[in-house]
C-alpha atoms as a PDB file:
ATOM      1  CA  UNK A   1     -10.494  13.427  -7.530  1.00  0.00           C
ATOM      2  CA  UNK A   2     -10.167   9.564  -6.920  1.00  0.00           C
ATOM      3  CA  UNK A   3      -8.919   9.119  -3.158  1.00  0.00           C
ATOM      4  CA  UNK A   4      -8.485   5.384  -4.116  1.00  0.00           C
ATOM      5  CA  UNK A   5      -8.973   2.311  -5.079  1.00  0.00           C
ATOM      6  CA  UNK A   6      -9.923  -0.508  -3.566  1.00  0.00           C
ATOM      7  CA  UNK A   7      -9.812  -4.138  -5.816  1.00  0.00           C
ATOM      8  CA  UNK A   8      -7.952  -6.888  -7.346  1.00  0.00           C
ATOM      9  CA  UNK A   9      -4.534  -6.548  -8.549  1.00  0.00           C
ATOM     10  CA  UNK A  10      -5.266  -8.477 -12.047  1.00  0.00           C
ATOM     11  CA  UNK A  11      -1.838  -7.272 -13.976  1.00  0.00           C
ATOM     12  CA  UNK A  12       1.247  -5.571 -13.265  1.00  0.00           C
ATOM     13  CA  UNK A  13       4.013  -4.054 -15.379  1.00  0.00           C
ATOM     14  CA  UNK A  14       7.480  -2.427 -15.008  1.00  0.00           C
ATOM     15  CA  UNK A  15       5.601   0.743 -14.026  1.00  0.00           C
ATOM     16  CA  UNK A  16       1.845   0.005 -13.882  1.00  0.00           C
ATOM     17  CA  UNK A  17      -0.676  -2.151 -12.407  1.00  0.00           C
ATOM     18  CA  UNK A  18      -4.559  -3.024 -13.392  1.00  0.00           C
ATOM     19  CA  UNK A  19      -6.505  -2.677 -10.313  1.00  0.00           C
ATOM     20  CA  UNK A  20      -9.964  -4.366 -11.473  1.00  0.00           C
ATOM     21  CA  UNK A  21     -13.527  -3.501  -9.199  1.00  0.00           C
ATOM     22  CA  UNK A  22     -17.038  -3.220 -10.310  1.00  0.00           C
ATOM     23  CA  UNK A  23     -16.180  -5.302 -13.599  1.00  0.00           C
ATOM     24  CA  UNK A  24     -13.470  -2.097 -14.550  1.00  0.00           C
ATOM     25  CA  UNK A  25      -9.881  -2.577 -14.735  1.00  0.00           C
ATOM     26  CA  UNK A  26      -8.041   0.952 -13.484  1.00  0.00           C
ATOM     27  CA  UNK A  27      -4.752   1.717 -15.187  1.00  0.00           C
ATOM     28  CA  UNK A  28      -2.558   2.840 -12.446  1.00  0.00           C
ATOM     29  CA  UNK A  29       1.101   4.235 -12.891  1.00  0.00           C
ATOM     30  CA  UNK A  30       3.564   3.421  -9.371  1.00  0.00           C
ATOM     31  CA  UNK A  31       6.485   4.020  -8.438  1.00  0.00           C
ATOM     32  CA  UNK A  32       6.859   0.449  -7.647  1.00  0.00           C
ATOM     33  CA  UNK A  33       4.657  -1.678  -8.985  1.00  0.00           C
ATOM     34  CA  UNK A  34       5.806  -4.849  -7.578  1.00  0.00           C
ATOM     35  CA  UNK A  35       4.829  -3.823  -4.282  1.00  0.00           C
ATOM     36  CA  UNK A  36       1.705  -4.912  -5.102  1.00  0.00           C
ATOM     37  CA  UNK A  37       0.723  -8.963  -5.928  1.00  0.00           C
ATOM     38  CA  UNK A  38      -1.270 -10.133  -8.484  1.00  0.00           C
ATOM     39  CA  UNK A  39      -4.203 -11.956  -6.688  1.00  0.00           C
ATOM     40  CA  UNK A  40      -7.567 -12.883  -7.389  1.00  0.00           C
ATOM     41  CA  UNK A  41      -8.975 -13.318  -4.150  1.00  0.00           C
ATOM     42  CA  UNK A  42      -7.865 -10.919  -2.080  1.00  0.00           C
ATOM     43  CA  UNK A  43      -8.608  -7.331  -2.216  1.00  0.00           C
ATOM     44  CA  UNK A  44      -6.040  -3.940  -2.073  1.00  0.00           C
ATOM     45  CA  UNK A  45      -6.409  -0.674  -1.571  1.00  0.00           C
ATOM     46  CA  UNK A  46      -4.004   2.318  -3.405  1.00  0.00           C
ATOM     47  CA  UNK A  47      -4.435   5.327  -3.196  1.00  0.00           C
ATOM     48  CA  UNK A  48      -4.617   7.809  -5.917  1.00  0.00           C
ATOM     49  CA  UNK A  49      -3.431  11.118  -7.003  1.00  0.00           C
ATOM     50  CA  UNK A  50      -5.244  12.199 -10.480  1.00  0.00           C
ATOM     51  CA  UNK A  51      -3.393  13.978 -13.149  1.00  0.00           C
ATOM     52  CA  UNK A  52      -5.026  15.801 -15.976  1.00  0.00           C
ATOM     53  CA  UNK A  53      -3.317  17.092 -18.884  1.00  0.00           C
ATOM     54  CA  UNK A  54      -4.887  18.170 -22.279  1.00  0.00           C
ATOM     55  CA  UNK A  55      -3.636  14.946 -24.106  1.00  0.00           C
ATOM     56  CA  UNK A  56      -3.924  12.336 -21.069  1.00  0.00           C
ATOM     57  CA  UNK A  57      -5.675  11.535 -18.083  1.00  0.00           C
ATOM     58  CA  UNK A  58      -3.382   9.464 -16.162  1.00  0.00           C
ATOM     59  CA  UNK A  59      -3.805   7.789 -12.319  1.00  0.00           C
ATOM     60  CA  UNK A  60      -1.005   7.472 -10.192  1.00  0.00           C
ATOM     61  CA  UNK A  61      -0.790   5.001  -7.114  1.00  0.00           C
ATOM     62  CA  UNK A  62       0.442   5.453  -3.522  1.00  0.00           C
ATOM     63  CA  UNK A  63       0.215   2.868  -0.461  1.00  0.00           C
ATOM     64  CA  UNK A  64      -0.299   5.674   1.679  1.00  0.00           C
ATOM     65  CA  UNK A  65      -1.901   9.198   1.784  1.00  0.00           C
ATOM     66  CA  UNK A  66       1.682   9.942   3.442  1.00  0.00           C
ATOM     67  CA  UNK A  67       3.051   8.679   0.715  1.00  0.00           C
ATOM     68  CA  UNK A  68       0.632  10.933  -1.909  1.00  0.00           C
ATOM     69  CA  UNK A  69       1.081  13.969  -0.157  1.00  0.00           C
ATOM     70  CA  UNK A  70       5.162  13.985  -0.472  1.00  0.00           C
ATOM     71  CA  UNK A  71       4.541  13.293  -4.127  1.00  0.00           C
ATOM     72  CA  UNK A  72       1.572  16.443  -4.037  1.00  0.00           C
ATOM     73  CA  UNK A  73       4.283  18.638  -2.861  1.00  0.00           C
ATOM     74  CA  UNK A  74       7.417  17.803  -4.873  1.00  0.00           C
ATOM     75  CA  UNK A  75       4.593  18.514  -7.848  1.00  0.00           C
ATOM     76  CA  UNK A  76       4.867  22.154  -6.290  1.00  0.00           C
ATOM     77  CA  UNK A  77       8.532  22.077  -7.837  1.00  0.00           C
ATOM     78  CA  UNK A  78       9.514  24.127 -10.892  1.00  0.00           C
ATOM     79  CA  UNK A  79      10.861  21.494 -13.368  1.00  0.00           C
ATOM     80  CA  UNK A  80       9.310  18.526 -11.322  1.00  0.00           C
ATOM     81  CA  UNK A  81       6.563  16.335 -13.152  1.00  0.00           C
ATOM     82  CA  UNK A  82       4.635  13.156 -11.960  1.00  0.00           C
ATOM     83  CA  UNK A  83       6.731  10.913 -13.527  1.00  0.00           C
ATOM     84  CA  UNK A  84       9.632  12.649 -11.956  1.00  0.00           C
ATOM     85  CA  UNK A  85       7.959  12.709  -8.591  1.00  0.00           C
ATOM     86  CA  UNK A  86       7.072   9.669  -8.780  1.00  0.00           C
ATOM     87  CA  UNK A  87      10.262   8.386  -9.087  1.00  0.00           C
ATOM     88  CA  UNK A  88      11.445  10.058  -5.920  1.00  0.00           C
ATOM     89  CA  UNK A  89       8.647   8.611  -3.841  1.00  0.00           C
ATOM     90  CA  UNK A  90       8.704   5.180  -5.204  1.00  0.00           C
ATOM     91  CA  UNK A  91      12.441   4.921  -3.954  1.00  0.00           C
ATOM     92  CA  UNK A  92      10.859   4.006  -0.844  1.00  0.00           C
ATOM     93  CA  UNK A  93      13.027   5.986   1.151  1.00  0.00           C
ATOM     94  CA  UNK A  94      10.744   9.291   1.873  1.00  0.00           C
ATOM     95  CA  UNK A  95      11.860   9.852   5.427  1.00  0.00           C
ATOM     96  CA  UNK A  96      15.247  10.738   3.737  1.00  0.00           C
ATOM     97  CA  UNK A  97      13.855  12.953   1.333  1.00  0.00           C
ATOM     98  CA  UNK A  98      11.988  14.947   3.658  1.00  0.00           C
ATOM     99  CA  UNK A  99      15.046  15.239   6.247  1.00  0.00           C
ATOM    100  CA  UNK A 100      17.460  15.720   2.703  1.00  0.00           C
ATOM    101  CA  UNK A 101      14.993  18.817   1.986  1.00  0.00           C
ATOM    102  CA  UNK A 102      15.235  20.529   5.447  1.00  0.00           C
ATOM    103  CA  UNK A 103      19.181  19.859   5.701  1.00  0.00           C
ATOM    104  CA  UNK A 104      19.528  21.331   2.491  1.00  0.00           C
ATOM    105  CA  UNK A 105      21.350  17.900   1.484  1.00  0.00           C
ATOM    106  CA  UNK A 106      21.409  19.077  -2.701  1.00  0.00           C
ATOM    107  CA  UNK A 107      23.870  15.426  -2.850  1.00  0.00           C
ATOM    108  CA  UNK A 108      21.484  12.886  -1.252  1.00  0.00           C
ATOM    109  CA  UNK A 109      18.565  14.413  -3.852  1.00  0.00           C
ATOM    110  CA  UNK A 110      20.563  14.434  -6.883  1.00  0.00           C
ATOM    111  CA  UNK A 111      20.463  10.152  -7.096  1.00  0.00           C
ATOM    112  CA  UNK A 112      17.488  10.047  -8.271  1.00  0.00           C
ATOM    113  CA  UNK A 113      16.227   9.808 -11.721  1.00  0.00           C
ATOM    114  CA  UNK A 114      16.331  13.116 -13.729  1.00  0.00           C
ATOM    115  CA  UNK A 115      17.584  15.294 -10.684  1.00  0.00           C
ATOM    116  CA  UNK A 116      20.394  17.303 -11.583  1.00  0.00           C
ATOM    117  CA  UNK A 117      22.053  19.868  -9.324  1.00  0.00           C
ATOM    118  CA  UNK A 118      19.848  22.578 -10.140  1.00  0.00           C
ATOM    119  CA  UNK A 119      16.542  20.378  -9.742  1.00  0.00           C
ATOM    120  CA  UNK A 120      17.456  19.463  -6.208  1.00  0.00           C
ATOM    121  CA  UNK A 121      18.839  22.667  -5.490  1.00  0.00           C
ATOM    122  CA  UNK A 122      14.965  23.917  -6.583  1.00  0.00           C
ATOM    123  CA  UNK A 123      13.372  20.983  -4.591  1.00  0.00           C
ATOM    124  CA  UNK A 124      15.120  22.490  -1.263  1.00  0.00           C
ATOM    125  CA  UNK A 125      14.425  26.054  -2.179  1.00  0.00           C
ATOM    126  CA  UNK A 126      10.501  25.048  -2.794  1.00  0.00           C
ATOM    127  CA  UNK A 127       9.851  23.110  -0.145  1.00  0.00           C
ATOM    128  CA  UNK A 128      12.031  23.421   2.816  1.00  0.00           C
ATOM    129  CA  UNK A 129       9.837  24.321   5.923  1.00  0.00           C
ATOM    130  CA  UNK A 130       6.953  23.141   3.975  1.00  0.00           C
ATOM    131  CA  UNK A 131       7.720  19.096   4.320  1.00  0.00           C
ATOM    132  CA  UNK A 132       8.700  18.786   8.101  1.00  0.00           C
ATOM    133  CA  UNK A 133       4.950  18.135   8.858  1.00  0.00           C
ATOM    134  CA  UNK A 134       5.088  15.050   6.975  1.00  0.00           C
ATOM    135  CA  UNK A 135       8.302  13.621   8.729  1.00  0.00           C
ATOM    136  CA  UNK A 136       6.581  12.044  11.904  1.00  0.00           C
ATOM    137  CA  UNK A 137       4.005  10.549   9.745  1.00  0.00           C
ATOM    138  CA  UNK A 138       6.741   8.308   7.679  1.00  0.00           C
ATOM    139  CA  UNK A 139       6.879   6.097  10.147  1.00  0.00           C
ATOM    140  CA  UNK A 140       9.527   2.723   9.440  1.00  0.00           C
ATOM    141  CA  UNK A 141       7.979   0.140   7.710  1.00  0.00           C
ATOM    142  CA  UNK A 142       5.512   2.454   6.464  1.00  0.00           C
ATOM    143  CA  UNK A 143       6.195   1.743   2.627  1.00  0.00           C
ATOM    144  CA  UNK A 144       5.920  -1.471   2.581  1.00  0.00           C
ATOM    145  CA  UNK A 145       3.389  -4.046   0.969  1.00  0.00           C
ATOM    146  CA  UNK A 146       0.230  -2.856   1.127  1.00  0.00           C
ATOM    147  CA  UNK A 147      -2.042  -5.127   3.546  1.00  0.00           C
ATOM    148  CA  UNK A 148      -4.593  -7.385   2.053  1.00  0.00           C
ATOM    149  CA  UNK A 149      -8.342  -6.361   3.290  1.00  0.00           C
ATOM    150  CA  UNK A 150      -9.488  -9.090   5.362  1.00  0.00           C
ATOM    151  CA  UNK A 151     -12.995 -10.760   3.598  1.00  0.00           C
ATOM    152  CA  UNK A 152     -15.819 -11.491   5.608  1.00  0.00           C
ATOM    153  CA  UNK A 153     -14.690 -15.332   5.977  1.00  0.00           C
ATOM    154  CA  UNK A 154     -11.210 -14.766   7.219  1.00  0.00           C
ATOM    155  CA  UNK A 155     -13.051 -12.643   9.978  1.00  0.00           C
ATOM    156  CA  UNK A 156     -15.362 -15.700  10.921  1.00  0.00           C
ATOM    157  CA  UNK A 157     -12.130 -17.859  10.920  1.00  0.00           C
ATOM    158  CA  UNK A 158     -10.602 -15.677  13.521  1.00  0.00           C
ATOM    159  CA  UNK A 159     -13.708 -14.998  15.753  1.00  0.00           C
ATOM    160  CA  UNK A 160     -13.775 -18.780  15.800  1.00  0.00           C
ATOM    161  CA  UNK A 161     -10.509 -19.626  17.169  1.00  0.00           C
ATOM    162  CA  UNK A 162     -10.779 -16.905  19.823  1.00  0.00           C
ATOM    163  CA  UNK A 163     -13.837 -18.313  20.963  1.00  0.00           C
ATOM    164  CA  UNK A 164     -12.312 -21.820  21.169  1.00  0.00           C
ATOM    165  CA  UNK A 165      -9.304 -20.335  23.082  1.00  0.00           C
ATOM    166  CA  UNK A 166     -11.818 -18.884  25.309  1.00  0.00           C
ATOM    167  CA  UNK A 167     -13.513 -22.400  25.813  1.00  0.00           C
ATOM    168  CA  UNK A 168      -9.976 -23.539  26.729  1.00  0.00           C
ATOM    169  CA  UNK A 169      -8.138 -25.182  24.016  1.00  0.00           C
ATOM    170  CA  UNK A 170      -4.481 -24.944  23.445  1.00  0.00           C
ATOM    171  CA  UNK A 171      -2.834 -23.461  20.833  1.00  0.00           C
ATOM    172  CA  UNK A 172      -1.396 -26.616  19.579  1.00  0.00           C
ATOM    173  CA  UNK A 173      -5.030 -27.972  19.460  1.00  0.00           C
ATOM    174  CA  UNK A 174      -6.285 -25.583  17.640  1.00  0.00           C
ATOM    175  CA  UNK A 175      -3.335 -25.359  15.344  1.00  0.00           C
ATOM    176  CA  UNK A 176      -3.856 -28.811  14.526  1.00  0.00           C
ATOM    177  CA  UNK A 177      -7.209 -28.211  13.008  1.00  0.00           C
ATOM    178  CA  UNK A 178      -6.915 -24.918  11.548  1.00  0.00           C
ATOM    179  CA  UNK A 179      -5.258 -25.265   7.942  1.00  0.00           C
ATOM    180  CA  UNK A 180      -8.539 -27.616   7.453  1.00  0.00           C
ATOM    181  CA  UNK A 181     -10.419 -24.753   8.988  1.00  0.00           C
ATOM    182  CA  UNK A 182      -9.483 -22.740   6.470  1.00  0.00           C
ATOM    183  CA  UNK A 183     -10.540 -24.245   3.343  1.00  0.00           C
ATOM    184  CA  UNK A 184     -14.032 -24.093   4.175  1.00  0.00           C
ATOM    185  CA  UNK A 185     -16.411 -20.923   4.143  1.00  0.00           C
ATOM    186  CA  UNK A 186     -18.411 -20.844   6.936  1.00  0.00           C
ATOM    187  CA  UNK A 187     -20.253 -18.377   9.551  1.00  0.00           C
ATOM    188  CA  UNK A 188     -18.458 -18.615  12.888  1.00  0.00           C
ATOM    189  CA  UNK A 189     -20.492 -20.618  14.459  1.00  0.00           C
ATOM    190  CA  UNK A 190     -20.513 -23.041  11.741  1.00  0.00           C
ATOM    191  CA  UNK A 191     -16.336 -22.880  12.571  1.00  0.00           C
ATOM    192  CA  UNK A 192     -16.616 -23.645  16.178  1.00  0.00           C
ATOM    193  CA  UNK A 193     -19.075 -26.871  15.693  1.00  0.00           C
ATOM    194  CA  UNK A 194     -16.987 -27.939  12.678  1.00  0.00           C
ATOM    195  CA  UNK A 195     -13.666 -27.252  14.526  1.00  0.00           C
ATOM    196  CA  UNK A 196     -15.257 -29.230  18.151  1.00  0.00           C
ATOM    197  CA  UNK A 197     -16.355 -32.429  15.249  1.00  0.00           C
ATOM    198  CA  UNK A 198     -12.548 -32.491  14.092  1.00  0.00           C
ATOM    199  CA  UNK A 199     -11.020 -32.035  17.926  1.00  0.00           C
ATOM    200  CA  UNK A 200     -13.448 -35.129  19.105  1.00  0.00           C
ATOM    201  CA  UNK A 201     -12.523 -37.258  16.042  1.00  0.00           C
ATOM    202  CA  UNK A 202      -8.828 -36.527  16.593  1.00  0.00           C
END
């Protein structure tokens, strides 16, 4: 199985997005694609859940392994598929599902997408005692956009500014020279003599 990928988002569509690395663009279904930003430069990781069928091969996309895991075990579910799993992940509200499951809360489960009484009434009966695990883990905030990896430049940016903070400039000093700062690509020392030549020709 794929655990994930990590790239550039180069398309997105009302259910999919093209994660492109090593010159290959991945095809991955979410539940919410527009979590995710189309960007050139900056890499993201999703991870994946791989689904194999006789007539398709298809990759579905998570933030989180949280996230995967809830949609691993409504797949458990008799009359549950990925697309309607996926669904009930993607809502973004997974805490709720999880507490909707061990309350028994048929009502809550029945807004989503394709879930009729009986389906939800199956989702609790499959899964109750068999989610809770999962609960402490879905933490507020946890679905949200994905974080950018940080490249190797940003990191020499940062390492920079600490060290002058460390020689004793202020913050509004260093402020001041840090949106030039950033459009170069340098190592950090490179960033500290370049940021010291801009402070002195203030």
């Amino acid at each position: 199985m794929i655990e994930c990928i990590t790239g550039y988002i180069v398309h997105q569509e009302a259910d999919t997005v093209v994660v492109e690395t090593g010159g290959i663009g991945y095809l991955v279904h979410c539940g919410n694609p527009y979590r995710y930003q189309i960007n050139h430069d900056e890499k993201t990781t999703i991870y994946t859940y791989q689904h194999v069928r006789e007539d398709a091969v298809k990759l579905f996309g998570f933030t989180h392994r949280e996230e995967r895991r809830l949609f691993e075990k409504l797949l458990q579910v008799s009359g549950i598929g990925p697309k309607g799993a996926l669904a009930i992940v993607g809502s973004e509200q997974p805490r709720q599902v999880v507490e909707a499951i061990e309350e028994e809360n048929v009502h809550f489960l029945t807004k989503f997408p394709g879930v009729g009484k009986k389906t939800a009434g199956q989702i609790v009966l499959d899964l109750k005692g068999k989610v809770g695990e999962i609960a402490p883990t879905l933490s507020e905030g946890l679905f949200a956009a994905p974080e950018k990896e940080t490249s190797a430049s940003q990191q020499e940016l940062e390492d920079a500014l600490e060290a002058l903070r460390a020689l004793g400039y202020t913050e509004r000093e260093i402020k001041k020279v840090t949106p030039s700062l950033e459009k170069e690509d340098c190592t950090t020392d490179e960033y500290i003599k370049l940021a010291l030549k801009k402070m002195l020709n203030a």
